[in-house]
C-alpha atoms as a PDB file:
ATOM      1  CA  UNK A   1      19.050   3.272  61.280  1.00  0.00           C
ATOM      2  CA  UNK A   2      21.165   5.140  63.484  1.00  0.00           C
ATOM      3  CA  UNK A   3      20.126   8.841  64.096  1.00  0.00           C
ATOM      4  CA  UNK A   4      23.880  10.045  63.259  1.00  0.00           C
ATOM      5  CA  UNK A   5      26.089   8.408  60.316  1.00  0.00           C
ATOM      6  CA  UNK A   6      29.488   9.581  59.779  1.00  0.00           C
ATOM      7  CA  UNK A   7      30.721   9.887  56.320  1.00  0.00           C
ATOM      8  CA  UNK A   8      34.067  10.538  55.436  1.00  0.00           C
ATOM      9  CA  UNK A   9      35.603  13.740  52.929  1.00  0.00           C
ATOM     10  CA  UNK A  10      36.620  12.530  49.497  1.00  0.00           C
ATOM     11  CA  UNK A  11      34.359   9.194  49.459  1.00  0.00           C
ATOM     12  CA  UNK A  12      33.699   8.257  46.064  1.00  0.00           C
ATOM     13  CA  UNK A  13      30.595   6.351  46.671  1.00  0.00           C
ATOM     14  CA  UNK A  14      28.430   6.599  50.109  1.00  0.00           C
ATOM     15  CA  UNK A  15      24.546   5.347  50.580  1.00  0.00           C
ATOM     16  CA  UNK A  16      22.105   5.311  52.870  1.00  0.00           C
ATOM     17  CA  UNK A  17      18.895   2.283  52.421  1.00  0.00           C
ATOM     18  CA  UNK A  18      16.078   3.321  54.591  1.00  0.00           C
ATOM     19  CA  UNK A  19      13.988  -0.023  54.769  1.00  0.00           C
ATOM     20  CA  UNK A  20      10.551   0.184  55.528  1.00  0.00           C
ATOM     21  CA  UNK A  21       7.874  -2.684  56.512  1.00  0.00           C
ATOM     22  CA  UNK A  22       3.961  -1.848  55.456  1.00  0.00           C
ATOM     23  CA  UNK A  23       0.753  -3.078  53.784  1.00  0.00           C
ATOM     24  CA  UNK A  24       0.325  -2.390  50.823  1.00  0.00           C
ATOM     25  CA  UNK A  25       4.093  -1.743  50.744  1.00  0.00           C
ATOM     26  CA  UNK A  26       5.000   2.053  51.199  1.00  0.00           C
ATOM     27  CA  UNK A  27       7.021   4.632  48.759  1.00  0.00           C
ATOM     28  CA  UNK A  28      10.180   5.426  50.310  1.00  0.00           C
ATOM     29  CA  UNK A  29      12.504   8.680  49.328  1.00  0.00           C
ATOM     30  CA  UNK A  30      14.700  10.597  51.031  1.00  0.00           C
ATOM     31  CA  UNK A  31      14.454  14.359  51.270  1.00  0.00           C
ATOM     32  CA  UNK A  32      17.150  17.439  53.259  1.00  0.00           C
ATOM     33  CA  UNK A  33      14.989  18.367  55.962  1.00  0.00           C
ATOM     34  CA  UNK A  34      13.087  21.544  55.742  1.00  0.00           C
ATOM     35  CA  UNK A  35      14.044  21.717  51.898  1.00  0.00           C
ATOM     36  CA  UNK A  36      11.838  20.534  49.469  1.00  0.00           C
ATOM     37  CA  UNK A  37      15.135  18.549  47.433  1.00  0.00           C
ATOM     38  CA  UNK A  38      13.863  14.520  47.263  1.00  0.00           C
ATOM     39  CA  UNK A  39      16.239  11.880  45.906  1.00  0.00           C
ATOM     40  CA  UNK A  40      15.425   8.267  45.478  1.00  0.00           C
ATOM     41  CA  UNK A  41      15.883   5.522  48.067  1.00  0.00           C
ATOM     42  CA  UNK A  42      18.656   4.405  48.964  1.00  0.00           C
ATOM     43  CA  UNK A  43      20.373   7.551  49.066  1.00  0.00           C
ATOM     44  CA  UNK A  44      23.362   7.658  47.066  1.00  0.00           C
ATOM     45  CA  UNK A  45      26.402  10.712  46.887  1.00  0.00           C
ATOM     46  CA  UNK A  46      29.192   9.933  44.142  1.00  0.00           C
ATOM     47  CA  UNK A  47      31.275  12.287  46.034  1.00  0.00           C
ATOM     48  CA  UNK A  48      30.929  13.339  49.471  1.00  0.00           C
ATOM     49  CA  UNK A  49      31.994  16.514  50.306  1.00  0.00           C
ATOM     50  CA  UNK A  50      31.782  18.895  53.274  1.00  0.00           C
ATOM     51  CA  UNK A  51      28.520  20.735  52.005  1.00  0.00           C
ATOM     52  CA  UNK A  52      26.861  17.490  52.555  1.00  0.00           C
ATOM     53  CA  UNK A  53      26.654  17.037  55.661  1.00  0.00           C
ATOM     54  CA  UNK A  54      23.188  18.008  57.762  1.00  0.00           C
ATOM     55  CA  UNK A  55      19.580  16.268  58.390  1.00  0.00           C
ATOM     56  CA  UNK A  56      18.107  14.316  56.055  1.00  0.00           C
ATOM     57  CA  UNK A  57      14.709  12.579  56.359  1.00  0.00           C
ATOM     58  CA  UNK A  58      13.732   8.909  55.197  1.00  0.00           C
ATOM     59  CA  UNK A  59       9.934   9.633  54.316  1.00  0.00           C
ATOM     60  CA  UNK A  60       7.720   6.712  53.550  1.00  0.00           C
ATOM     61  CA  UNK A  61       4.149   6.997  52.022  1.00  0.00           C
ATOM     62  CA  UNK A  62       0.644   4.674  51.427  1.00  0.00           C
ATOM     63  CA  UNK A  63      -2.442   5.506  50.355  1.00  0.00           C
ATOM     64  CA  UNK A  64      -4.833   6.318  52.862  1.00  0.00           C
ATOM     65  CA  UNK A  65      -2.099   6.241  55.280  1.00  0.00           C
ATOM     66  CA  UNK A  66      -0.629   8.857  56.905  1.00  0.00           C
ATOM     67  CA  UNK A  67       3.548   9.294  55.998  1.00  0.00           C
ATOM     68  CA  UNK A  68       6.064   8.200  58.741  1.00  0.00           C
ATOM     69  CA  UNK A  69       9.613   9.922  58.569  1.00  0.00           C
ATOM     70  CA  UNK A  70      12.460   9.179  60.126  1.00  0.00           C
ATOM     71  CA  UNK A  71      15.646  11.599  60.970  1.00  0.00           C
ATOM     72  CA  UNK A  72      19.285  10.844  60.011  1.00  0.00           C
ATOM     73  CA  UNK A  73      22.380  13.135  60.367  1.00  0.00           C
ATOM     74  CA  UNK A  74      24.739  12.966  57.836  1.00  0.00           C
ATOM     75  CA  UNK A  75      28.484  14.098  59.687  1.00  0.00           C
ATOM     76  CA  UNK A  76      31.081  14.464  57.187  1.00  0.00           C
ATOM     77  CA  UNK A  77      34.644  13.955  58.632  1.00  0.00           C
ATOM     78  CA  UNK A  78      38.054  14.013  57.219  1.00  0.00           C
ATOM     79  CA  UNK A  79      41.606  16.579  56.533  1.00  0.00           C
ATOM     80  CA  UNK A  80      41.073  19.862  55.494  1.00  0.00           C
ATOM     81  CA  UNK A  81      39.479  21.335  51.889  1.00  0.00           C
ATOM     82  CA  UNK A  82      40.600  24.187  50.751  1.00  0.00           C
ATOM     83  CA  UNK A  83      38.060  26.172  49.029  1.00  0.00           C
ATOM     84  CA  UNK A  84      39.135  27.297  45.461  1.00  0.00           C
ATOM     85  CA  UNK A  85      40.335  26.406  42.436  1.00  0.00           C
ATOM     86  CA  UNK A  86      43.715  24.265  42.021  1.00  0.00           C
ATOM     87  CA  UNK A  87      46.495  24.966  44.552  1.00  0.00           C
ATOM     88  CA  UNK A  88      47.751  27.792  43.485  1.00  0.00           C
ATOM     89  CA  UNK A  89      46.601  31.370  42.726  1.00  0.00           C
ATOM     90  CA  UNK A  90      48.280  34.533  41.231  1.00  0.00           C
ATOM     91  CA  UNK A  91      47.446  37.870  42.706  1.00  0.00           C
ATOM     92  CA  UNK A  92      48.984  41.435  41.266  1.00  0.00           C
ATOM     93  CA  UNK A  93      49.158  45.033  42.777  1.00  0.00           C
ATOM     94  CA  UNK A  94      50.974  48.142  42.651  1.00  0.00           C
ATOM     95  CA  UNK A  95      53.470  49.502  44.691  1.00  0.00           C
ATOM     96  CA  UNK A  96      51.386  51.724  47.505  1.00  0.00           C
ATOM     97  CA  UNK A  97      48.211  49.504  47.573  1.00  0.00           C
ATOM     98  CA  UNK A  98      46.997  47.600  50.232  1.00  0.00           C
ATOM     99  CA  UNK A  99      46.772  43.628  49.521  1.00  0.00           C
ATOM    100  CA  UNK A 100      44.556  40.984  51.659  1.00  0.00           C
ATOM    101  CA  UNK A 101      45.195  37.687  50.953  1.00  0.00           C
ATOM    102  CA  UNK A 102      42.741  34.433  52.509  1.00  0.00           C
ATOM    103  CA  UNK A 103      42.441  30.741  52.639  1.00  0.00           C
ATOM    104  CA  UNK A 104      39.191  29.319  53.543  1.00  0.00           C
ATOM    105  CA  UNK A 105      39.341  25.942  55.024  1.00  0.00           C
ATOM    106  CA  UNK A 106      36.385  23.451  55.917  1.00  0.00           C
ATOM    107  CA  UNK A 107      37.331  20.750  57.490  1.00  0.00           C
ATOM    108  CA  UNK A 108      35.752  18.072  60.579  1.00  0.00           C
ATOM    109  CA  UNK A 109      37.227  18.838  62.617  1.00  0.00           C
ATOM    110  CA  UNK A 110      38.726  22.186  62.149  1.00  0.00           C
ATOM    111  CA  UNK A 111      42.887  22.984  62.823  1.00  0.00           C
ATOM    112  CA  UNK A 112      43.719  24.798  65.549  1.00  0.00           C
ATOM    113  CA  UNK A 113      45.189  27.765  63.218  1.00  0.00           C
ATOM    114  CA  UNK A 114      46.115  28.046  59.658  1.00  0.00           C
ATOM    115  CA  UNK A 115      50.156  29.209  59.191  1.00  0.00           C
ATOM    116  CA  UNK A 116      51.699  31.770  56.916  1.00  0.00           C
ATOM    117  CA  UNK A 117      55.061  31.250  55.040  1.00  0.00           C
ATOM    118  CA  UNK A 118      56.843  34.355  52.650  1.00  0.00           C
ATOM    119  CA  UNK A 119      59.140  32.802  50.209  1.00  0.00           C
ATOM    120  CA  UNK A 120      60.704  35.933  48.510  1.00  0.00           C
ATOM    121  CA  UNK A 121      61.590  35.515  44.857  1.00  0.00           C
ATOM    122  CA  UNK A 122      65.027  34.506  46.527  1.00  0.00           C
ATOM    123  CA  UNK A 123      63.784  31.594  47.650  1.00  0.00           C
ATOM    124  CA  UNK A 124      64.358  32.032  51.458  1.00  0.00           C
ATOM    125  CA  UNK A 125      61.394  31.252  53.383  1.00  0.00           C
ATOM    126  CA  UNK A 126      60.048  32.780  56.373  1.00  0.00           C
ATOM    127  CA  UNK A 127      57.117  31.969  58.712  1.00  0.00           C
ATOM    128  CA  UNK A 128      54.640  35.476  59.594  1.00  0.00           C
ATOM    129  CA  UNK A 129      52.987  35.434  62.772  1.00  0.00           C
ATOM    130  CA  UNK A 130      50.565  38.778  64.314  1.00  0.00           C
ATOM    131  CA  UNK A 131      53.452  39.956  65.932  1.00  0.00           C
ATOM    132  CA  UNK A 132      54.894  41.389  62.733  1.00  0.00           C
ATOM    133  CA  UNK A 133      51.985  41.071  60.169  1.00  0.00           C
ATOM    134  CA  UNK A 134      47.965  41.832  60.369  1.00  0.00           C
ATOM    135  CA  UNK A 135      46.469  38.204  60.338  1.00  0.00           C
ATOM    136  CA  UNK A 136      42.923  37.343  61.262  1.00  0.00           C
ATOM    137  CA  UNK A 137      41.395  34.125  61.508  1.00  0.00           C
ATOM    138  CA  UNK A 138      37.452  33.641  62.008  1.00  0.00           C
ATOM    139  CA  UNK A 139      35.321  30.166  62.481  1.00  0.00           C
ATOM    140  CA  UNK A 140      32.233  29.212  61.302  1.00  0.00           C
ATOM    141  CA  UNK A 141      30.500  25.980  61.747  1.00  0.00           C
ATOM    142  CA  UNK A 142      32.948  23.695  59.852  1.00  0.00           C
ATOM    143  CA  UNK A 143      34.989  26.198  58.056  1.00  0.00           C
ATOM    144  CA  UNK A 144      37.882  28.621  59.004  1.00  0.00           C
ATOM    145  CA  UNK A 145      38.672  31.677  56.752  1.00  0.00           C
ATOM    146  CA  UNK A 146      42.589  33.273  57.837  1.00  0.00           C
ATOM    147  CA  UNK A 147      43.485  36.733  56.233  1.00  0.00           C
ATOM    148  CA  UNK A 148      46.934  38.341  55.796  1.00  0.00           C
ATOM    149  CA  UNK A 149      46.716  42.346  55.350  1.00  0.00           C
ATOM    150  CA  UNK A 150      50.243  43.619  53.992  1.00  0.00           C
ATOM    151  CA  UNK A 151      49.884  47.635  53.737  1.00  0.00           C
ATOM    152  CA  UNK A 152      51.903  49.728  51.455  1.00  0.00           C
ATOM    153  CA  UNK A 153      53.268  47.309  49.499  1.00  0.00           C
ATOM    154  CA  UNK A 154      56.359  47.345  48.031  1.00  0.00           C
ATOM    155  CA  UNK A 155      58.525  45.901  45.058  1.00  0.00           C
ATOM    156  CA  UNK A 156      60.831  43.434  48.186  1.00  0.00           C
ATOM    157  CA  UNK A 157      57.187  42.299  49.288  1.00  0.00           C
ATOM    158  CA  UNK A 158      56.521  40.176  46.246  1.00  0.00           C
ATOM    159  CA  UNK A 159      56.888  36.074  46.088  1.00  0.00           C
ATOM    160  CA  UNK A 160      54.564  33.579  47.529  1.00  0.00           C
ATOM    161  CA  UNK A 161      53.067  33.082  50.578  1.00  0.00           C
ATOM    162  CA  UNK A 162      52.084  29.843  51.453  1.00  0.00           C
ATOM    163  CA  UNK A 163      48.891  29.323  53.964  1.00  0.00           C
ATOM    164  CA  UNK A 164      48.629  25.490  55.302  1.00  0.00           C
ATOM    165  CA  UNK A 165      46.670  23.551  57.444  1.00  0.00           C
ATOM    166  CA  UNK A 166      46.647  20.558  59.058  1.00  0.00           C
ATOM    167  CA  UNK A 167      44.124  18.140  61.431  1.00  0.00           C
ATOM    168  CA  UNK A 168      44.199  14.436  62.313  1.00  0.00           C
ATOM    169  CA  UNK A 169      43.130  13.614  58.863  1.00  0.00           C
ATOM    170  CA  UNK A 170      45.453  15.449  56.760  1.00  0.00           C
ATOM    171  CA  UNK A 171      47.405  18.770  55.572  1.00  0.00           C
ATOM    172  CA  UNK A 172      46.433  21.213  52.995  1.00  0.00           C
ATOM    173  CA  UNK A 173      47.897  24.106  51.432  1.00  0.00           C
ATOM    174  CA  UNK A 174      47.804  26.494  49.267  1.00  0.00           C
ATOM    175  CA  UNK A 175      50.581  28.939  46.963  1.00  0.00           C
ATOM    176  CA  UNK A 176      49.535  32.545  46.117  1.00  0.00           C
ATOM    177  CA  UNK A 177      52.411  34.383  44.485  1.00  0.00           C
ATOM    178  CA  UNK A 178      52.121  38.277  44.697  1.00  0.00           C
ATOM    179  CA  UNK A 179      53.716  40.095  42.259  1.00  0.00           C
ATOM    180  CA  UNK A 180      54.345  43.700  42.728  1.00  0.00           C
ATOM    181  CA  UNK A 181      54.352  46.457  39.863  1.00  0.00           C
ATOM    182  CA  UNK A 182      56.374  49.368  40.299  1.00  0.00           C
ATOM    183  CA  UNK A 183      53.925  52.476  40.026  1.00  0.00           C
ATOM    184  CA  UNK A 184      55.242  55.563  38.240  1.00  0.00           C
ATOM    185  CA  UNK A 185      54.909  58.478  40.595  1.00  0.00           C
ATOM    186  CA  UNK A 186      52.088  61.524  39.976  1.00  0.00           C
ATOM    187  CA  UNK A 187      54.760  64.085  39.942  1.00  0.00           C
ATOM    188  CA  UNK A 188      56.698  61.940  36.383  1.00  0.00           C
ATOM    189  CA  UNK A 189      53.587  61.235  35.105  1.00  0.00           C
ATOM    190  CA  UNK A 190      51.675  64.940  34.860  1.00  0.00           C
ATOM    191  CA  UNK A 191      54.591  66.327  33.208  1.00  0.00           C
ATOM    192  CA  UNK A 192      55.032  63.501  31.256  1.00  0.00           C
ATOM    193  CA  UNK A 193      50.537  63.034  30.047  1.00  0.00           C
ATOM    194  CA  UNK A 194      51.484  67.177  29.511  1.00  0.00           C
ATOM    195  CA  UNK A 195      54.513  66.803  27.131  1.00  0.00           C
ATOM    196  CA  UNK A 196      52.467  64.324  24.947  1.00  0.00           C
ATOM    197  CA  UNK A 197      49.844  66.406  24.897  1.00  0.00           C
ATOM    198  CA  UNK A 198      51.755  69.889  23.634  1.00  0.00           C
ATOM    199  CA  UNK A 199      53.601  67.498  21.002  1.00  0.00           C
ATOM    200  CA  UNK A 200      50.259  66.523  19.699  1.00  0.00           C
ATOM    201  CA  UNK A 201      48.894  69.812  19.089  1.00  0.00           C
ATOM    202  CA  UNK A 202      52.148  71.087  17.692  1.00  0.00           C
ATOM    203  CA  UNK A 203      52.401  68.100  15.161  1.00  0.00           C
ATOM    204  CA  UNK A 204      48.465  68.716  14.331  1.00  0.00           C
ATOM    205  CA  UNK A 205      48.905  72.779  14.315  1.00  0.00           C
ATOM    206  CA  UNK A 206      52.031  72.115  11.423  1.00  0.00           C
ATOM    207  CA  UNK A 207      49.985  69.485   9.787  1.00  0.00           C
ATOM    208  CA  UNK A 208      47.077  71.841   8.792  1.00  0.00           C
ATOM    209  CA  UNK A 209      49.602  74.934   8.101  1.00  0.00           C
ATOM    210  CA  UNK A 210      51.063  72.598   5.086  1.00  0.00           C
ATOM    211  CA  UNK A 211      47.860  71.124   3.656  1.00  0.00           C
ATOM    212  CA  UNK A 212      46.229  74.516   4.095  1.00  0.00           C
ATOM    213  CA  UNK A 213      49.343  75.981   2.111  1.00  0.00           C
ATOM    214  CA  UNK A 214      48.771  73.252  -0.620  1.00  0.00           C
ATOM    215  CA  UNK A 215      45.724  73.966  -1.348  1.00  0.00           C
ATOM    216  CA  UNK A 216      45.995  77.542  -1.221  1.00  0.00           C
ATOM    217  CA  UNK A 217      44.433  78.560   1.493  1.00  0.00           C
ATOM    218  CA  UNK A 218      46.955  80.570   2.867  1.00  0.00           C
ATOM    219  CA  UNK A 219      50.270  82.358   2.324  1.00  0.00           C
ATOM    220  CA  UNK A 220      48.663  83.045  -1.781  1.00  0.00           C
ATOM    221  CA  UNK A 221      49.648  86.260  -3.319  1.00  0.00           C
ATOM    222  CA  UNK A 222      47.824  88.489  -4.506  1.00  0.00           C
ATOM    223  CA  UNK A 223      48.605  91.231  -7.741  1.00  0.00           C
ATOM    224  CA  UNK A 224      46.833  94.582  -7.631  1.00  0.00           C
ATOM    225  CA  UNK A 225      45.867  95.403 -11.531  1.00  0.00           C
ATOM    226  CA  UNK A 226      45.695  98.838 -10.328  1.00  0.00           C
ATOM    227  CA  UNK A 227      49.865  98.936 -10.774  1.00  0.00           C
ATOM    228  CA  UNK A 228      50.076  99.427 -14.771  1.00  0.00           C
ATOM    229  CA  UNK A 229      53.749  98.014 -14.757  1.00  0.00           C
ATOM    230  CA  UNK A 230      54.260  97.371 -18.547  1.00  0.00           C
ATOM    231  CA  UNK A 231      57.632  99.322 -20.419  1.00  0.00           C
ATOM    232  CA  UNK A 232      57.363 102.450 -22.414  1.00  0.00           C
ATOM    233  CA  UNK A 233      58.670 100.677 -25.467  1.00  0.00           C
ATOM    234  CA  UNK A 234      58.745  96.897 -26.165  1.00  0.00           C
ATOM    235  CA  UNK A 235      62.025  94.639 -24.756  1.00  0.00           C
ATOM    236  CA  UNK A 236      64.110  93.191 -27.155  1.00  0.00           C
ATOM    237  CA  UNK A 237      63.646  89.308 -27.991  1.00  0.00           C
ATOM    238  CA  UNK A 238      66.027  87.264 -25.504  1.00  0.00           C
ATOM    239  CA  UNK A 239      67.799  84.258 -27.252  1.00  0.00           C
ATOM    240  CA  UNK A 240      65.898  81.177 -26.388  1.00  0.00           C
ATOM    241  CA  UNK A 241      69.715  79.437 -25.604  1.00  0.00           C
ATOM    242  CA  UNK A 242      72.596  80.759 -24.263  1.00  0.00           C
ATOM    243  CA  UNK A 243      74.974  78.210 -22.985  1.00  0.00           C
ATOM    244  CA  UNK A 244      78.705  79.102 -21.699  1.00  0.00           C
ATOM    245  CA  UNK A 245      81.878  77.028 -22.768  1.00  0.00           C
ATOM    246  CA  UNK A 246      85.446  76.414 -21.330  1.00  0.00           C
ATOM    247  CA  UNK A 247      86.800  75.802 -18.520  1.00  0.00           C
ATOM    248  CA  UNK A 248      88.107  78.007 -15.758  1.00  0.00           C
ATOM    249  CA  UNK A 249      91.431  76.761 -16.060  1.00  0.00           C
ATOM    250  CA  UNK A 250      92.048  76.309 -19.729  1.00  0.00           C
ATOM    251  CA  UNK A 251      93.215  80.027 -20.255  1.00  0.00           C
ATOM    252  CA  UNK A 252      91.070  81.098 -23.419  1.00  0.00           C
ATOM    253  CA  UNK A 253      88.214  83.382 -22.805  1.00  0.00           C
ATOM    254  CA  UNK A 254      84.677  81.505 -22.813  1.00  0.00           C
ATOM    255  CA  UNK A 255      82.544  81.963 -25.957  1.00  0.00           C
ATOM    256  CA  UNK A 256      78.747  82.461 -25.874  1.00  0.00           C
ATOM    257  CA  UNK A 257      77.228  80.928 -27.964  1.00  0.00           C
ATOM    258  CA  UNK A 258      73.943  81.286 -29.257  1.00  0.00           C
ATOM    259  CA  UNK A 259      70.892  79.607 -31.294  1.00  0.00           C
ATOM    260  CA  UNK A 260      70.737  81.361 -34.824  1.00  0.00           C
ATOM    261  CA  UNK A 261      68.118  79.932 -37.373  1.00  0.00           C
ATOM    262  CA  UNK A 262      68.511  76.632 -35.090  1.00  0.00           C
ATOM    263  CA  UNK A 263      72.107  76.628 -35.443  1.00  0.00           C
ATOM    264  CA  UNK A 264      74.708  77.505 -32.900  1.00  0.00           C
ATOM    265  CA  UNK A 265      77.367  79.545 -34.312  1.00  0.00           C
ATOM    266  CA  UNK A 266      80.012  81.282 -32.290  1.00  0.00           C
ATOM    267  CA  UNK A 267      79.708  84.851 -31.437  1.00  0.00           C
ATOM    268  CA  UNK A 268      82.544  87.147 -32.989  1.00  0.00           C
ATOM    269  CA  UNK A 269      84.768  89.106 -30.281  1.00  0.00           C
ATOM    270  CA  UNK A 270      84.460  92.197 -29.891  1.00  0.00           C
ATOM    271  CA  UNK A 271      86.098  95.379 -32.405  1.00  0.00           C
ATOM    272  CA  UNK A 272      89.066  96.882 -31.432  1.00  0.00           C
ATOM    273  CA  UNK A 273      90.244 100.235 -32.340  1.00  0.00           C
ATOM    274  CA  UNK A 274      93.975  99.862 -34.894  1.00  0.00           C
ATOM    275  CA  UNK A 275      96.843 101.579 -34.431  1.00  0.00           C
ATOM    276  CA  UNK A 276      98.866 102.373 -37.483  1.00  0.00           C
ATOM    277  CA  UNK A 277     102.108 100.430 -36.501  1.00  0.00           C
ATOM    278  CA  UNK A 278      99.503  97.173 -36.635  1.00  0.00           C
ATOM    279  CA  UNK A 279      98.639  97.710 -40.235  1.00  0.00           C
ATOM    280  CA  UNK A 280      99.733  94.486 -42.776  1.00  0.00           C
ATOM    281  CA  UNK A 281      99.135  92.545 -39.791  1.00  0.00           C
ATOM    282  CA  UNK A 282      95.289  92.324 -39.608  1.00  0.00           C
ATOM    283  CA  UNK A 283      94.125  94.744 -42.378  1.00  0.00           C
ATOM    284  CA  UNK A 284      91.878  93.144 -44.527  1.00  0.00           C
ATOM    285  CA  UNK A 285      93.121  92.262 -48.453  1.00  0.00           C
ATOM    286  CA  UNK A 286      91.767  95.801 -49.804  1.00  0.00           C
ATOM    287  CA  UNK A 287      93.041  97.955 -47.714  1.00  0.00           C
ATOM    288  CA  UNK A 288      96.014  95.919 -48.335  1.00  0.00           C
ATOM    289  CA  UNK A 289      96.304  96.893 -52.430  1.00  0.00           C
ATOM    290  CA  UNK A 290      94.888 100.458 -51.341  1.00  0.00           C
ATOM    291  CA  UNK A 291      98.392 101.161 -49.839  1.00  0.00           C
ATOM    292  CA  UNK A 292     100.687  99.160 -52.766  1.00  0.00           C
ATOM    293  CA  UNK A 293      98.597 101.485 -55.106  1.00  0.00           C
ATOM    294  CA  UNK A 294      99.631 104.994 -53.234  1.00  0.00           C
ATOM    295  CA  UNK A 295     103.213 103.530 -52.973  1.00  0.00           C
ATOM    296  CA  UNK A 296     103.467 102.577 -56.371  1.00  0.00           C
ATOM    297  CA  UNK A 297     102.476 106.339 -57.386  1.00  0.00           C
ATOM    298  CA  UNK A 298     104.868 107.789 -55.058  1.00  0.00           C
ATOM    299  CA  UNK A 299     107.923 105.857 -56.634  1.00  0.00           C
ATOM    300  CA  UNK A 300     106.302 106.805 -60.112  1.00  0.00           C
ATOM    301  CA  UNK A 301     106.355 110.725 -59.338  1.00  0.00           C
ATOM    302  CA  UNK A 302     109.958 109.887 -57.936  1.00  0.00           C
ATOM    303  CA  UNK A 303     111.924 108.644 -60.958  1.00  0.00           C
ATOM    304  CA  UNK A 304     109.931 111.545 -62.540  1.00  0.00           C
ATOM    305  CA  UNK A 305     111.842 114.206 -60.737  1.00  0.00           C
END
């Protein structure tokens, strides 16, 4: 074997044999040098990826024998992998903050630079560079991590920005969309936490006033027996009915009327003093003989004469 093999990103199905001549016939495996990780020979990855690659030794074993071992570097080649889930991410922060987005690429071998693109939530795009914004790229071995800084972020700053990379194998890239959440300021929001606060205590203050009144608690009067307020002689009874008839615009006088041995009779108007010219008018039927009597005696005494 070959002390280098070159295996490339994304293979579905890569092995290595390791054949080995001996007698008795030795027990080969395969182990990551300095680790103490074995795997079976012929060494087998379902999926090669970028953490793969290193040194791996082809170890071979007999009894009584001493083991023989043999060195083989695995280099794993191919476009960029971005690290992360899926190719998009969401990010959130208020208005004020400070946000730091990255991309971490691996990749054999590694861009030159990762670039930056702002598509507002207009849909125009634009391409940041370090002139304008803060962006810092480091390396690694086989991986690249670039950072955008955007300070004091505000409300216009949201959309996505697009990081993407490219070498002779292929591009990559990856969509984080930043929204921005409008902050209410400390000078709205004191007042505002202090208004709530004063309402509560005022609803909780009028609350206890009217289940303390309720239950009599409070506001109950009191009567002083000391006072002796009863009448020198005893009231009179007071009708257990007195009900009021008529309208106001029917021009008769209302009657009372009131509940007499659980009837309810009209009450008789009141007595007027009688003139003399009224008499034969409303005198009752005696005095009304009384006077044909003393007429009839006059006219007798008359004719007399």
């Amino acid at each position: 074997m070959d002390d280098k093999v070159t295996a490339l990103s994304e293979d579905d199905d890569f092995s290595l044999n390791c054949l080995v001549d001996g007698n008795p016939k030795p027990k080969v495996t395969w182990r990551r040098k300095n680790t103490k990780l074995y795997w079976k020979n012929p060494l087998r990855f379902h999926r090669v990826r970028y953490d793969v690659e290193g040194m791996y030794q082809c170890v071979a074993t007999s009894d009584g024998f001493l083991e023989k071992t043999k060195d083989v570097f695995i280099d794993v080649v191919g476009k960029p992998y971005m690290e992360g889930e899926g190719d998009t991410a969401m990010v959130s922060a208020d208005t004020g903050e400070t946000v730091r987005l990255a991309c971490t690429v691996a990749a054999d071998p590694l861009p030159s630079r990762v670039q930056w693109t702002w598509r507002n939530n207009y849909g125009f795009e634009t391409e940041l560079d370090s002139a304008d914004f803060r962006i810092v790229t480091t390396r690694r071995n086989q991986e690249m991590t670039s950072s955008l800084t955007i300070q004091n972020v505000a409300v216009k700053d949201g959309g996505s920005y697009i990081c993407e990379t490219t070498n002779m194998f292929g591009t990559v890239k990856r969509n984080i969309h930043l929204e921005i959440k409008e902050s209410i300021p400390k000078t709205v929001m004191i007042p505002a936490i202090t208004g709530g606060v004063v309402l509560l205590v005022t609803v909780a203050v009028v609350v206890t006033i009217v289940i303390c009144k309720r239950k009599g608690w409070i506001c109950k009067s009191y009567q002083d027996d000391s006072l002796d307020l009863s009448a020198s002689r005893p009231m009179p009874p007071v009708p257990k009915y007195v009900y009021k008839t008529g309208t106001i615009d029917s021009g008769v006088e209302d009657l009372e009327l009131q509940e007499m041995y659980g009837t309810l009779k009209p009450r008789p108007p009141p007595r007027m003093e009688k003139k003399w010219e009224s008499v034969g008018l409303s005198y009752s039927e005696a005095v009304e003989v009384a006077v044909r009597v003393a007429v009839g005696r006059v006219f007798q005494s008359a004719v007399a004469l």
